[in-house]
N, C-alpha and C. Protein backbone atom coordinates (compact mmCIF):
# COMPACT_ATOMS: atom_id res chain seq x y z
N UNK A 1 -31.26 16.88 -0.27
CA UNK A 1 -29.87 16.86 -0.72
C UNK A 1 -29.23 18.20 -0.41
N UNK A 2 -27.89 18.41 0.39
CA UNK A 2 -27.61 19.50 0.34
C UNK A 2 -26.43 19.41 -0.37
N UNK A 3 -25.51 20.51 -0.35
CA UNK A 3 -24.48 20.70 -1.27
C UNK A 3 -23.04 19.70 -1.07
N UNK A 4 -22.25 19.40 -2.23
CA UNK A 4 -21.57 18.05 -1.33
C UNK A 4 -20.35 18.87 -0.76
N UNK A 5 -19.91 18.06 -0.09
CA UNK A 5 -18.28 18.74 0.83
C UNK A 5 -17.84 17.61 0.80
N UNK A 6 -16.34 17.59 0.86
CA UNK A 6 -15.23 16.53 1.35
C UNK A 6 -15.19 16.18 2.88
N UNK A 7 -15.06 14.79 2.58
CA UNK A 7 -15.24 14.93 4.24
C UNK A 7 -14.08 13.44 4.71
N UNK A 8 -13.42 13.75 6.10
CA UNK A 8 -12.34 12.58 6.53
C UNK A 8 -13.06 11.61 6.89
N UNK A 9 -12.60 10.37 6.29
CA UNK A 9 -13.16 8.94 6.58
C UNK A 9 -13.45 9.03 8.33
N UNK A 10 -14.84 8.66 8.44
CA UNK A 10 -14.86 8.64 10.03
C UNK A 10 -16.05 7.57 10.90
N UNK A 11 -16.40 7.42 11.58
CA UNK A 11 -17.47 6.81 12.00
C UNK A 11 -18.69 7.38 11.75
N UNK A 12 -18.90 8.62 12.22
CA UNK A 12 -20.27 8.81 11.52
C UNK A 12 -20.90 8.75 10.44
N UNK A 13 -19.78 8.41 9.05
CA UNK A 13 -20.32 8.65 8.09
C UNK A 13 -20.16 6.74 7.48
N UNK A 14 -19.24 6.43 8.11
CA UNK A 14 -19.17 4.85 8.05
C UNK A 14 -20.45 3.76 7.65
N UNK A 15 -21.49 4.05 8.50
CA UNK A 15 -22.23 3.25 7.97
C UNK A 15 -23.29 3.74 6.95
N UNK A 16 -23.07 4.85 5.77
CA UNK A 16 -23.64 5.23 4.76
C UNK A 16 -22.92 4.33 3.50
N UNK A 17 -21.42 4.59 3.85
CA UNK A 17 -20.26 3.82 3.10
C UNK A 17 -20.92 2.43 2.74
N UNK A 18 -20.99 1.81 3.67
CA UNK A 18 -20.97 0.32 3.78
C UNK A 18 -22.36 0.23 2.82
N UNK A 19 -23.55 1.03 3.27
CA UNK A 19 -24.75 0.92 2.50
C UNK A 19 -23.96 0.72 1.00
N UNK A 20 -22.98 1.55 0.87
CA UNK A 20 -22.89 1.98 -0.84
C UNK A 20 -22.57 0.44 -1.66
N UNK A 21 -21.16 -0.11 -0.55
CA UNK A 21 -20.61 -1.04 -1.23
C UNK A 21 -21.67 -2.47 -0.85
N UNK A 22 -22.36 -2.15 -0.18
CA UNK A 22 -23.40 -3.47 0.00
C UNK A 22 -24.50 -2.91 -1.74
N UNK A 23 -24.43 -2.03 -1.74
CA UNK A 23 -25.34 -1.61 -3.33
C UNK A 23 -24.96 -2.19 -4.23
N UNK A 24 -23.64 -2.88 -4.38
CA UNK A 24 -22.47 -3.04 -5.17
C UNK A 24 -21.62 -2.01 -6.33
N UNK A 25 -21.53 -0.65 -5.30
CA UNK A 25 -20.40 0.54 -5.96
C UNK A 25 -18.90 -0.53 -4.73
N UNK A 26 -18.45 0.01 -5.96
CA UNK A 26 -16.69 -0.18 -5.84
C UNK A 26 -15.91 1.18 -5.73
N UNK A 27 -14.88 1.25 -4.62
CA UNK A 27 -13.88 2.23 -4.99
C UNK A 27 -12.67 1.94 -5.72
N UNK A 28 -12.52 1.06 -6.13
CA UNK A 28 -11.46 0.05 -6.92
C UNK A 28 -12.30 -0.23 -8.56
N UNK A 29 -12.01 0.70 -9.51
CA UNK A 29 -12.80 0.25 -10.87
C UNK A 29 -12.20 -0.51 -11.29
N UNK A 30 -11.00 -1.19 -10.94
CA UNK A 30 -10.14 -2.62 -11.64
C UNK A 30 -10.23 -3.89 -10.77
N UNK A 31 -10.72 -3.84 -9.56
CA UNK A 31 -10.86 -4.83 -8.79
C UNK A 31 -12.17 -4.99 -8.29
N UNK A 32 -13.32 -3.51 -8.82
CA UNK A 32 -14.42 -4.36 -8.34
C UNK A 32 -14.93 -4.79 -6.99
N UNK A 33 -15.95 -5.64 -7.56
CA UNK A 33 -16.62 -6.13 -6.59
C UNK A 33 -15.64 -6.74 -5.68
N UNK A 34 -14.93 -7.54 -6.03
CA UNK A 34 -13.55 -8.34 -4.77
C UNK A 34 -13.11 -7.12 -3.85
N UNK A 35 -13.04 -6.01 -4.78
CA UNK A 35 -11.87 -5.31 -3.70
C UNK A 35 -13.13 -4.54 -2.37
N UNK A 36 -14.51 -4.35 -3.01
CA UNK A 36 -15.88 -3.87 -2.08
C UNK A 36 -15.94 -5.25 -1.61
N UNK A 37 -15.87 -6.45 -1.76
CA UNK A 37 -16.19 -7.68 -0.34
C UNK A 37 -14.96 -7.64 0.53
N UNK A 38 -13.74 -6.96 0.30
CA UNK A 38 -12.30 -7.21 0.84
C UNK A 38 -12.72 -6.16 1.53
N UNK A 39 -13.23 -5.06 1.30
CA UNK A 39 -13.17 -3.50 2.72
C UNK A 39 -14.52 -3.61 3.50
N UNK A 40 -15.56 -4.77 2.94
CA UNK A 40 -16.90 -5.33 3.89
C UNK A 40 -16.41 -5.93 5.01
N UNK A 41 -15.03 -6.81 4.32
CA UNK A 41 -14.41 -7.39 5.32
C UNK A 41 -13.90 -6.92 6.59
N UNK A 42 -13.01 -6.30 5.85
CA UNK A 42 -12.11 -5.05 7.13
C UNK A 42 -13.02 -4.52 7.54
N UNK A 43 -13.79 -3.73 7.54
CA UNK A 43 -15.38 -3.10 7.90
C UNK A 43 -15.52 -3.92 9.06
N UNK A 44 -15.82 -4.90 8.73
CA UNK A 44 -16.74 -6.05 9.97
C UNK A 44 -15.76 -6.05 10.75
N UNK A 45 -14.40 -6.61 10.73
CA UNK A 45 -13.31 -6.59 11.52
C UNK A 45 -12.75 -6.04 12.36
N UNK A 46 -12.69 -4.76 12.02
CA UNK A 46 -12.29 -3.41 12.77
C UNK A 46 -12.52 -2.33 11.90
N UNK A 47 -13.68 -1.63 12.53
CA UNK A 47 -14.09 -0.20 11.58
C UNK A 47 -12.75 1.05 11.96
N UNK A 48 -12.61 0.76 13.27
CA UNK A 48 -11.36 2.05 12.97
C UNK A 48 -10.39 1.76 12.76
N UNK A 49 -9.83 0.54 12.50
CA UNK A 49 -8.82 0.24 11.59
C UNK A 49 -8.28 0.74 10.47
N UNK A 50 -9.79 0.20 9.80
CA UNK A 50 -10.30 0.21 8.39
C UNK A 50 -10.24 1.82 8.04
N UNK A 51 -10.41 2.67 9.14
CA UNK A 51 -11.11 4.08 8.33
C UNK A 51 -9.32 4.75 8.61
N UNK A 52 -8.77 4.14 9.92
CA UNK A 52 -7.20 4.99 9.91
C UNK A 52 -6.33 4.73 8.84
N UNK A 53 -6.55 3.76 8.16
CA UNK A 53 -5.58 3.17 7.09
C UNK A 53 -5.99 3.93 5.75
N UNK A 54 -7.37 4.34 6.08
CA UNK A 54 -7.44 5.61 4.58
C UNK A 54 -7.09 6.72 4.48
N UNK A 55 -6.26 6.78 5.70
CA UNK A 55 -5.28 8.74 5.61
C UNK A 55 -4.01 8.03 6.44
N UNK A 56 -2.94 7.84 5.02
CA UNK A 56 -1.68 7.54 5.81
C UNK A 56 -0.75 7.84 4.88
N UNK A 57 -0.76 9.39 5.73
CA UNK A 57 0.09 10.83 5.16
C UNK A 57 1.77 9.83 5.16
N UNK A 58 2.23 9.41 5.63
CA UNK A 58 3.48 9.07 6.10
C UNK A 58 3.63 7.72 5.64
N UNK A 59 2.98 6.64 4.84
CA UNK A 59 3.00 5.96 4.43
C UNK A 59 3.73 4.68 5.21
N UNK A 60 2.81 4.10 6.71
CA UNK A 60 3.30 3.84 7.30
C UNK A 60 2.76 2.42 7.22
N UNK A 61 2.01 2.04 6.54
CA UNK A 61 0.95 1.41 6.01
C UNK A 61 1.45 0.23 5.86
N UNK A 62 0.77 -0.86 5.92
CA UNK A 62 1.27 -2.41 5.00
C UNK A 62 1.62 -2.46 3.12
N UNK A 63 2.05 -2.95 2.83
CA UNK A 63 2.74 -2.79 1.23
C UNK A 63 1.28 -3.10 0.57
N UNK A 64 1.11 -2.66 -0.44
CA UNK A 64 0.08 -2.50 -1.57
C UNK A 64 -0.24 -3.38 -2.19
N UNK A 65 -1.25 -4.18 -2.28
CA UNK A 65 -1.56 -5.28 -2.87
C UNK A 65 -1.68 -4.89 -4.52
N UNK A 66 -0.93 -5.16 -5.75
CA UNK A 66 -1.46 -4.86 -7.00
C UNK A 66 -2.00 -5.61 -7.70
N UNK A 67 -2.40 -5.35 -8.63
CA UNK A 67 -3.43 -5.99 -9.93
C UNK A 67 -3.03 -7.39 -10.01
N UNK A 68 -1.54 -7.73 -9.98
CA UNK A 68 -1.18 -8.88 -10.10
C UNK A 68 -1.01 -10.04 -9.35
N UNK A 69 -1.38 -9.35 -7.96
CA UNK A 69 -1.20 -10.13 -6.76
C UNK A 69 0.13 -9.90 -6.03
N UNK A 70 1.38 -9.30 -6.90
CA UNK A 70 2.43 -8.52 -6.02
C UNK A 70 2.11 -7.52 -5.05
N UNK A 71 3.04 -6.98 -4.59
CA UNK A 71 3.22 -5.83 -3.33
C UNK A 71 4.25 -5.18 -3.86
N UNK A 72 3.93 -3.75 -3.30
CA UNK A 72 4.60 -2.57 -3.92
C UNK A 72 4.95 -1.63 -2.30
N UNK A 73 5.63 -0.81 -2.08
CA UNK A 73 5.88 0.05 -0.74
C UNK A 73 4.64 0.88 -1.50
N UNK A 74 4.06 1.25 0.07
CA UNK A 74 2.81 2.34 -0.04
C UNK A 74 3.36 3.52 -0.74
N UNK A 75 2.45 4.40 -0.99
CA UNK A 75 2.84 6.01 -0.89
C UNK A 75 2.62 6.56 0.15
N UNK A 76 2.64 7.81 0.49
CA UNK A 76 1.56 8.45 1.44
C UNK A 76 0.83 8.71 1.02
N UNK A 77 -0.07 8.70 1.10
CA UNK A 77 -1.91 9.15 0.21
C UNK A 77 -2.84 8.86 1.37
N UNK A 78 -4.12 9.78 1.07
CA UNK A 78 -4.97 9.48 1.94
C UNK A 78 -6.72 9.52 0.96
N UNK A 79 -7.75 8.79 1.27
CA UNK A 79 -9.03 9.19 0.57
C UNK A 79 -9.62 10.18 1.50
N UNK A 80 -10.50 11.05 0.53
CA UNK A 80 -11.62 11.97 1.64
C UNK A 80 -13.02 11.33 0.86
N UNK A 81 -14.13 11.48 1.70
CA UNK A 81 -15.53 10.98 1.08
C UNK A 81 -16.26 12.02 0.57
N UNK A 82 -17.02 11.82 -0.56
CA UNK A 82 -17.95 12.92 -0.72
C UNK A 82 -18.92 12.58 -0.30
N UNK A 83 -19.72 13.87 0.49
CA UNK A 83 -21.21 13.40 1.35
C UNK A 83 -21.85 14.61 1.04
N UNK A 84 -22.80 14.66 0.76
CA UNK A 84 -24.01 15.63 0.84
C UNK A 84 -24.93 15.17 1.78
N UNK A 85 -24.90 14.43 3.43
CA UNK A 85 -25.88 14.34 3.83
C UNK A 85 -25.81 12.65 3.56
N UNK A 86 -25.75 11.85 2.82
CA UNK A 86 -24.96 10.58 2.76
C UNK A 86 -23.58 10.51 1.77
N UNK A 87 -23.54 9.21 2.05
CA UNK A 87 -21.98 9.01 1.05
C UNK A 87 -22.35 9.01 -0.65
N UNK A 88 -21.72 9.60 -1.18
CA UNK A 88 -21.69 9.89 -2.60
C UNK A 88 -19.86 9.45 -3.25
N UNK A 89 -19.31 9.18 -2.93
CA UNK A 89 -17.81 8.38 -3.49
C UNK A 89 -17.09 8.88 -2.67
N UNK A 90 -15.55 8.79 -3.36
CA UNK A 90 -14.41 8.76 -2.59
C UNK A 90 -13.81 9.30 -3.90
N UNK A 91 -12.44 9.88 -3.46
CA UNK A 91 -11.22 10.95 -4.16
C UNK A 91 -10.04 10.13 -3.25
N UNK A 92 -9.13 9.78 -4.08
CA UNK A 92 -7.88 9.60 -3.31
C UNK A 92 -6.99 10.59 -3.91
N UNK A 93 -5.50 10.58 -3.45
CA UNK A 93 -4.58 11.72 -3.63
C UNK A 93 -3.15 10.40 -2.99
N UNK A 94 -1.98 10.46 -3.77
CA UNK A 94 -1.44 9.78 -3.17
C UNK A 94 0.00 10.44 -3.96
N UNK A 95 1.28 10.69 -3.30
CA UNK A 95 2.21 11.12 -3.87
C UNK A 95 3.69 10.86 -3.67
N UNK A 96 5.08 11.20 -4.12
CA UNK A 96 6.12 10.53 -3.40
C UNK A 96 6.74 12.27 -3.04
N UNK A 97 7.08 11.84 -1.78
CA UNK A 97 7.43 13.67 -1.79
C UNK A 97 8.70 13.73 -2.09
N UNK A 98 8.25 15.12 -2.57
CA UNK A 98 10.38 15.62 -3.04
C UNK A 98 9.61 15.53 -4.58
N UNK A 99 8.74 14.85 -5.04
CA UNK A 99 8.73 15.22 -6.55
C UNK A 99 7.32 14.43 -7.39
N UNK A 100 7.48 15.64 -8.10
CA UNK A 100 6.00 15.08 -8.59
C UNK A 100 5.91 13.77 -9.41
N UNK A 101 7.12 12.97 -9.60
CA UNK A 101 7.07 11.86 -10.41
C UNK A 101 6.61 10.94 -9.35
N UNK A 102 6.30 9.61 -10.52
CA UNK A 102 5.23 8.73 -9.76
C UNK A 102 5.90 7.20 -9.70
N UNK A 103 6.00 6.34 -9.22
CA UNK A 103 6.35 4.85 -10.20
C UNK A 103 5.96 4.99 -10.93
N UNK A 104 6.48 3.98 -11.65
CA UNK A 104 5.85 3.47 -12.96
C UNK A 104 4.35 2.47 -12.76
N UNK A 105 4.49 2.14 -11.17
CA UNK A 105 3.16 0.97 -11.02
C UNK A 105 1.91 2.08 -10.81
N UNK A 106 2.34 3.48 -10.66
CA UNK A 106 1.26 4.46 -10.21
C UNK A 106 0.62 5.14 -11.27
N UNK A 107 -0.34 4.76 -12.10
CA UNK A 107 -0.95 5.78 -13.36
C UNK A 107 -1.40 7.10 -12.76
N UNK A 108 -1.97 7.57 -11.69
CA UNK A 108 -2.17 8.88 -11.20
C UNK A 108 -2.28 9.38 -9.85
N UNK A 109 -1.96 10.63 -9.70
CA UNK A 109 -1.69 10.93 -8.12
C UNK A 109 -2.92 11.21 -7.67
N UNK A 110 -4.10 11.20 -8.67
CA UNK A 110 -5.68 10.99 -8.40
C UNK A 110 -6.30 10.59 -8.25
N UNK A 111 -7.28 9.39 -8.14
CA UNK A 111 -8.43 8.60 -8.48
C UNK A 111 -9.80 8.92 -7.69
N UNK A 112 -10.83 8.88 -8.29
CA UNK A 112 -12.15 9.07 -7.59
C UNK A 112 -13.37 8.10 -8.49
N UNK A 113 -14.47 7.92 -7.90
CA UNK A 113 -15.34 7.41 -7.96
C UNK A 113 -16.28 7.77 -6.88
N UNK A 114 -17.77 8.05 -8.07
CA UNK A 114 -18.77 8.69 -7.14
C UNK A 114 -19.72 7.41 -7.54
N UNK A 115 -20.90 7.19 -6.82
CA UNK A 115 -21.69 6.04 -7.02
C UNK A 115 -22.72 6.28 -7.70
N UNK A 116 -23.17 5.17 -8.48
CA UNK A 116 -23.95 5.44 -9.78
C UNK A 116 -25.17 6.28 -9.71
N UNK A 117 -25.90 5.97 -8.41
CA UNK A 117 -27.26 6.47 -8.20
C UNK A 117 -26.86 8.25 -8.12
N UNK A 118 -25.26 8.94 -7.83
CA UNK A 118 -24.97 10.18 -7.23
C UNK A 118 -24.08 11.06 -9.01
N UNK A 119 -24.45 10.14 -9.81
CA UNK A 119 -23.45 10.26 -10.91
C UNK A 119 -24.43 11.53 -11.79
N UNK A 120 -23.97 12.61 -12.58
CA UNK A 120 -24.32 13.49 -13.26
C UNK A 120 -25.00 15.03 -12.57
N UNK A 121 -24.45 14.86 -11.28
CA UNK A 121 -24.70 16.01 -10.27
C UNK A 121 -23.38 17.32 -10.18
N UNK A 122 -22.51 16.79 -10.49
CA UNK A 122 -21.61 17.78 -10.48
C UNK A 122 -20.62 17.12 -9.43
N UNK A 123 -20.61 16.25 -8.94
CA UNK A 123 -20.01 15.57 -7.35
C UNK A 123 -18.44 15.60 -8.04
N UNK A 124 -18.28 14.53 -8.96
CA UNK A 124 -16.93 14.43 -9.07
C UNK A 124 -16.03 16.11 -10.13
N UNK A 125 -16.73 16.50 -10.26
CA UNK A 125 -16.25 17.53 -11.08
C UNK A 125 -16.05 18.62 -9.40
N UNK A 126 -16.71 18.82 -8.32
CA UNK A 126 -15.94 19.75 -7.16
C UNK A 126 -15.25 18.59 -6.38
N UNK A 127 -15.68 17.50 -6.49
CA UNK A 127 -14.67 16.90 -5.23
C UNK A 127 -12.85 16.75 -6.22
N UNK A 128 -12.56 16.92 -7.01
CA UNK A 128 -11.53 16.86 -8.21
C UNK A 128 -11.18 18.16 -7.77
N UNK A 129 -11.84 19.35 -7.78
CA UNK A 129 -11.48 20.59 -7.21
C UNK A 129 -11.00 21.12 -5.67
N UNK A 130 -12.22 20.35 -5.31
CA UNK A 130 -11.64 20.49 -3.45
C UNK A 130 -10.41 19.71 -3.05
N UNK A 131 -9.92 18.61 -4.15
CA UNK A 131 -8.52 18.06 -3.44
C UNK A 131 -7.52 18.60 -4.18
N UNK A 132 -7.53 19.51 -5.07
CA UNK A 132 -6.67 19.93 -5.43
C UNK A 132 -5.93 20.93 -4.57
N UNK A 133 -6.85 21.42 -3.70
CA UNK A 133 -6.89 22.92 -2.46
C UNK A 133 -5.23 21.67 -1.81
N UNK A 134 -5.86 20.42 -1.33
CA UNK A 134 -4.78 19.72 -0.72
C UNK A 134 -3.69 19.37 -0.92
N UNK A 135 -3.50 19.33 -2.23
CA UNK A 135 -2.80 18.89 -3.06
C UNK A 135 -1.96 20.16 -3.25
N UNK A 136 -2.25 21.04 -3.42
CA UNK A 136 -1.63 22.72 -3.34
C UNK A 136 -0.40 22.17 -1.94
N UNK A 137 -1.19 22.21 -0.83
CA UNK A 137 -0.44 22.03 0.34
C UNK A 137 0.71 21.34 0.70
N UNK A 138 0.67 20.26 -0.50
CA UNK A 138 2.00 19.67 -0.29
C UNK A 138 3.07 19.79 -0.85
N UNK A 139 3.11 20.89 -1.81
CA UNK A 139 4.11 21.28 -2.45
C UNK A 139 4.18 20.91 -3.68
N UNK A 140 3.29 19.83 -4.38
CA UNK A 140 3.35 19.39 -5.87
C UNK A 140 3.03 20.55 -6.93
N UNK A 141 3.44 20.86 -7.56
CA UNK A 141 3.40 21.87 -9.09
C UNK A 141 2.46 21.29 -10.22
N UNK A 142 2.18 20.27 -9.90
CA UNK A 142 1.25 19.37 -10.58
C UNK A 142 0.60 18.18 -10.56
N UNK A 143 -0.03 17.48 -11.02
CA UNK A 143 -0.62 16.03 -10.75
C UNK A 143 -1.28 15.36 -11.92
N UNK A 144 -0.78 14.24 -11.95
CA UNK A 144 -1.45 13.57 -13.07
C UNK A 144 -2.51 12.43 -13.27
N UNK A 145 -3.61 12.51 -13.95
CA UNK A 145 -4.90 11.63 -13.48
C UNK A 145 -4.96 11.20 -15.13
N UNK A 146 -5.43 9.51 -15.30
CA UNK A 146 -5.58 8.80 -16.09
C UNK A 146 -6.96 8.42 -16.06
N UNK A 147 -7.57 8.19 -17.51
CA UNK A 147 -8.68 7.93 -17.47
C UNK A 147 -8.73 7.12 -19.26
N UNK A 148 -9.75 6.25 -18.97
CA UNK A 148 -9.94 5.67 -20.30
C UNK A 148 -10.28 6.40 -21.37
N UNK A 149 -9.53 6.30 -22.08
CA UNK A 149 -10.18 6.74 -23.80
C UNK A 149 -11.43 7.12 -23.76
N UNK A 150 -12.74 5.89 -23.68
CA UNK A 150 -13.87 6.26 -23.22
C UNK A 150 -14.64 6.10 -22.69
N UNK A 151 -13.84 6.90 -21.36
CA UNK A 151 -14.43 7.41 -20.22
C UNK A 151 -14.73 8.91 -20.56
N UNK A 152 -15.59 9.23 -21.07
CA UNK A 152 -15.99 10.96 -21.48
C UNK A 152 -16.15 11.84 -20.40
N UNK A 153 -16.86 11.35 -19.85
CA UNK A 153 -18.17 11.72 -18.35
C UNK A 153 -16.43 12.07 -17.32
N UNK A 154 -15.29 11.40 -17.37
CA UNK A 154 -14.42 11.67 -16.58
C UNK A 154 -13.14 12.51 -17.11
N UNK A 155 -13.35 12.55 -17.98
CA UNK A 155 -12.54 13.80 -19.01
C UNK A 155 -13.06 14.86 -18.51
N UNK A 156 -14.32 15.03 -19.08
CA UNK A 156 -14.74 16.19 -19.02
C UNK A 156 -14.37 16.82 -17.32
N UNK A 157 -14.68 15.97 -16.26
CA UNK A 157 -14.65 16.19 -15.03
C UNK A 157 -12.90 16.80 -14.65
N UNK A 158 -11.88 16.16 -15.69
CA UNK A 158 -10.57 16.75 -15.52
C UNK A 158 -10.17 17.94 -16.19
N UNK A 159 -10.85 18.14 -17.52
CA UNK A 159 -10.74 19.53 -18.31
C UNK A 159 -11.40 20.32 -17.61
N UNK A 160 -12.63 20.59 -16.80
CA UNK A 160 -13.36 21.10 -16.02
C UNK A 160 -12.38 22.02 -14.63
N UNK A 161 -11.59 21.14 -14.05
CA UNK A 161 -10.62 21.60 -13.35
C UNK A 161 -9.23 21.71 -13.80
N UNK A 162 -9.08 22.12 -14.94
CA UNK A 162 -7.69 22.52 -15.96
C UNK A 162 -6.44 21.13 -16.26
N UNK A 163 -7.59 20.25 -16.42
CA UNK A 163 -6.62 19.13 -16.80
C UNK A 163 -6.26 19.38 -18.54
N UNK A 164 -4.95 19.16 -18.80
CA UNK A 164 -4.37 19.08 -20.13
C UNK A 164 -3.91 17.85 -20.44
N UNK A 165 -4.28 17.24 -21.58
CA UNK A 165 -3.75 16.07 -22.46
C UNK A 165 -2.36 15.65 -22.54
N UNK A 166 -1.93 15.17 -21.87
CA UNK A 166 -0.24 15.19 -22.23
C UNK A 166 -0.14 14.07 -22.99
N UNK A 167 -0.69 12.93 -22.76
CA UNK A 167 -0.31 11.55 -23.76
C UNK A 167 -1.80 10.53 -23.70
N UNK A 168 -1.40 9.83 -24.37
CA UNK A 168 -2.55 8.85 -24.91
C UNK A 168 -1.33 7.59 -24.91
N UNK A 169 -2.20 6.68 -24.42
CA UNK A 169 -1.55 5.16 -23.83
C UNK A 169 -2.65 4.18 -23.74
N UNK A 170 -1.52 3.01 -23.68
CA UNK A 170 -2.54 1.68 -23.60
C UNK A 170 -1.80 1.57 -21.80
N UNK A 171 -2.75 1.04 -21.51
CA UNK A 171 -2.45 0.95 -19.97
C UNK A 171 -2.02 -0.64 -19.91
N UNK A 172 -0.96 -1.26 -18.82
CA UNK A 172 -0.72 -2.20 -18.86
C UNK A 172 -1.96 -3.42 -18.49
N UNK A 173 -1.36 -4.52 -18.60
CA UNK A 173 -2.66 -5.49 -18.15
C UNK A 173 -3.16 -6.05 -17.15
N UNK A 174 -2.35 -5.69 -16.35
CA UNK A 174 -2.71 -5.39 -15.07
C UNK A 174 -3.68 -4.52 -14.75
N UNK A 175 -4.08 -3.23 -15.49
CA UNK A 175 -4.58 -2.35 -15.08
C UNK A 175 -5.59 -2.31 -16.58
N UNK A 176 -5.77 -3.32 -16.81
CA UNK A 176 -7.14 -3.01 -17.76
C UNK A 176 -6.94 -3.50 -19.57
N UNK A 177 -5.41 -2.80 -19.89
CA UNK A 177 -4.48 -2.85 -20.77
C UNK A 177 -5.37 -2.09 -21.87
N UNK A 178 -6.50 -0.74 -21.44
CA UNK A 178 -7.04 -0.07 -22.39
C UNK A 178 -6.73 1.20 -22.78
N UNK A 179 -6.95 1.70 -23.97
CA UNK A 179 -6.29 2.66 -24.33
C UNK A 179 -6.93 3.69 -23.34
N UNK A 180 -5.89 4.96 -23.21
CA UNK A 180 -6.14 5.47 -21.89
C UNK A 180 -5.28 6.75 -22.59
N UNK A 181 -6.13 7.91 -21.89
CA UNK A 181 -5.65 9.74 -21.52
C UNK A 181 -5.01 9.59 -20.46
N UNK A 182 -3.76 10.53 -20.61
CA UNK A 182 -3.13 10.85 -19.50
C UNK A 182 -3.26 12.45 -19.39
N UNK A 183 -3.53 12.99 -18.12
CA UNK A 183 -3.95 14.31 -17.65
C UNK A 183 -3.09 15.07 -17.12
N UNK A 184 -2.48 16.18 -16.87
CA UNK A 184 -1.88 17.05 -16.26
C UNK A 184 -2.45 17.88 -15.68
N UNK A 185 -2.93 18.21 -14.61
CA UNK A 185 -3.15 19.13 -13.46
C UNK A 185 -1.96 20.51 -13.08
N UNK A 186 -2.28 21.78 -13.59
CA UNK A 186 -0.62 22.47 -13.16
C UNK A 186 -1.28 23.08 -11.78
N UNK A 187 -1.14 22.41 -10.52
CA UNK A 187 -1.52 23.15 -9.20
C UNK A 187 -1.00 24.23 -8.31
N UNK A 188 0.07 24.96 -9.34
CA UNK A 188 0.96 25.99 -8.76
C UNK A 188 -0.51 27.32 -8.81
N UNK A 189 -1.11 27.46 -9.94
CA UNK A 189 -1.95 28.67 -9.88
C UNK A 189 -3.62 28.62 -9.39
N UNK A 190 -4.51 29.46 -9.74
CA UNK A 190 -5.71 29.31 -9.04
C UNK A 190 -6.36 27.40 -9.80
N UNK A 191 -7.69 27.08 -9.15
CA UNK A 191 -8.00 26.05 -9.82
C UNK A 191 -9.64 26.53 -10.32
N UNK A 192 -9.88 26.16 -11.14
CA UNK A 192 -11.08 26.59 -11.81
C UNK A 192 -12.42 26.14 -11.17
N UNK A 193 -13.46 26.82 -11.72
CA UNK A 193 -14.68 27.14 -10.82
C UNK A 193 -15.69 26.19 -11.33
């Protein structure tokens, strides 16, 4: 095992991915297994399709399939993978520029998931850190990441990199409808170690 780094969705690291979601890890914790047989799919279909459509800075993208089966206009957002040598999860980052506000269909300009067998290593607590470096770059002053009530293990991973409590919510039902932390990220100053 060596140390993990962020790394751009690519072919070489492609078929570690696929191992993961054939394991049955999901990068979708509300859709699950459907949404890991839906990117097996695209996978089989066209792998560089599949891997260009996970960095689309410019949001040039097809409309967003949501929880409900509607469509929403993309953002620009892109995922990076965490790999130490294989795949260990994914970090997305997704934002509207000109301002750090979000829709209302968007609970955070964050999401990550590391895979179970890679879980209690420290992975999601630096890959949360290393996209913040990116997140610096685009001009946001801040970012906000949601996580369940109890989800502990992912708290801690946001207080870890200077996340603050701003509200406590029930999330709609679309999205779980569980009581849920909302996080603040202030990315104007250094980010913690």
């Amino acid at each position: 095992m060596t140390q993990p780094q962020l790394v751009w969705p690519a072919v070489e690291h492609l078929e570690s991915y696929v191992a993961a979601l054939r394991r049955g890890w999901s990068p979708d914790n509300i859709r699950g297994e459907a949404a890991a047989k839906e990117e097996l799919a695209e996978i089989a279909e066209d792998p560089g399709l599949f891997l260009n459509r996970l960095v689309d800075r410019e949001a040039k993208g097809l409309p967003i399939k949501l929880p409900d089966g509607s469509t929403a206009k993309r953002l620009p957002g892109y995922r990076r993978w965490v790999w130490d040598g294989e795949f260990c999860g994914t970090i997305g980052f997704r934002w509207q520029p000109g301002t750090c506000e979000l829709p209302p269909r968007v609970l955070g300009h964050i999401g990550y998931s590391i895979v179970p067998w890679k879980r209690r290593l420290g992975y999601a607590t630096f890959a949360l850190g290393a996209i913040l470096e990116n997140v610096r770059q685009e001009g946001l002053a801040y970012v906000e990441i949601t996580t369940d009530l109890d989800n502990e293990a992912s708290q801690k991973v946001i207080l870890a990199n200077g996340g603050k409590v701003v509200e406590e919510f029930r999330k709609p039902p679309e999205f779980g409808g569980k009581e849920s932390l909302r996080f603040r990220i202030d990315v104007r100053g250094s980010v913690p170690t």
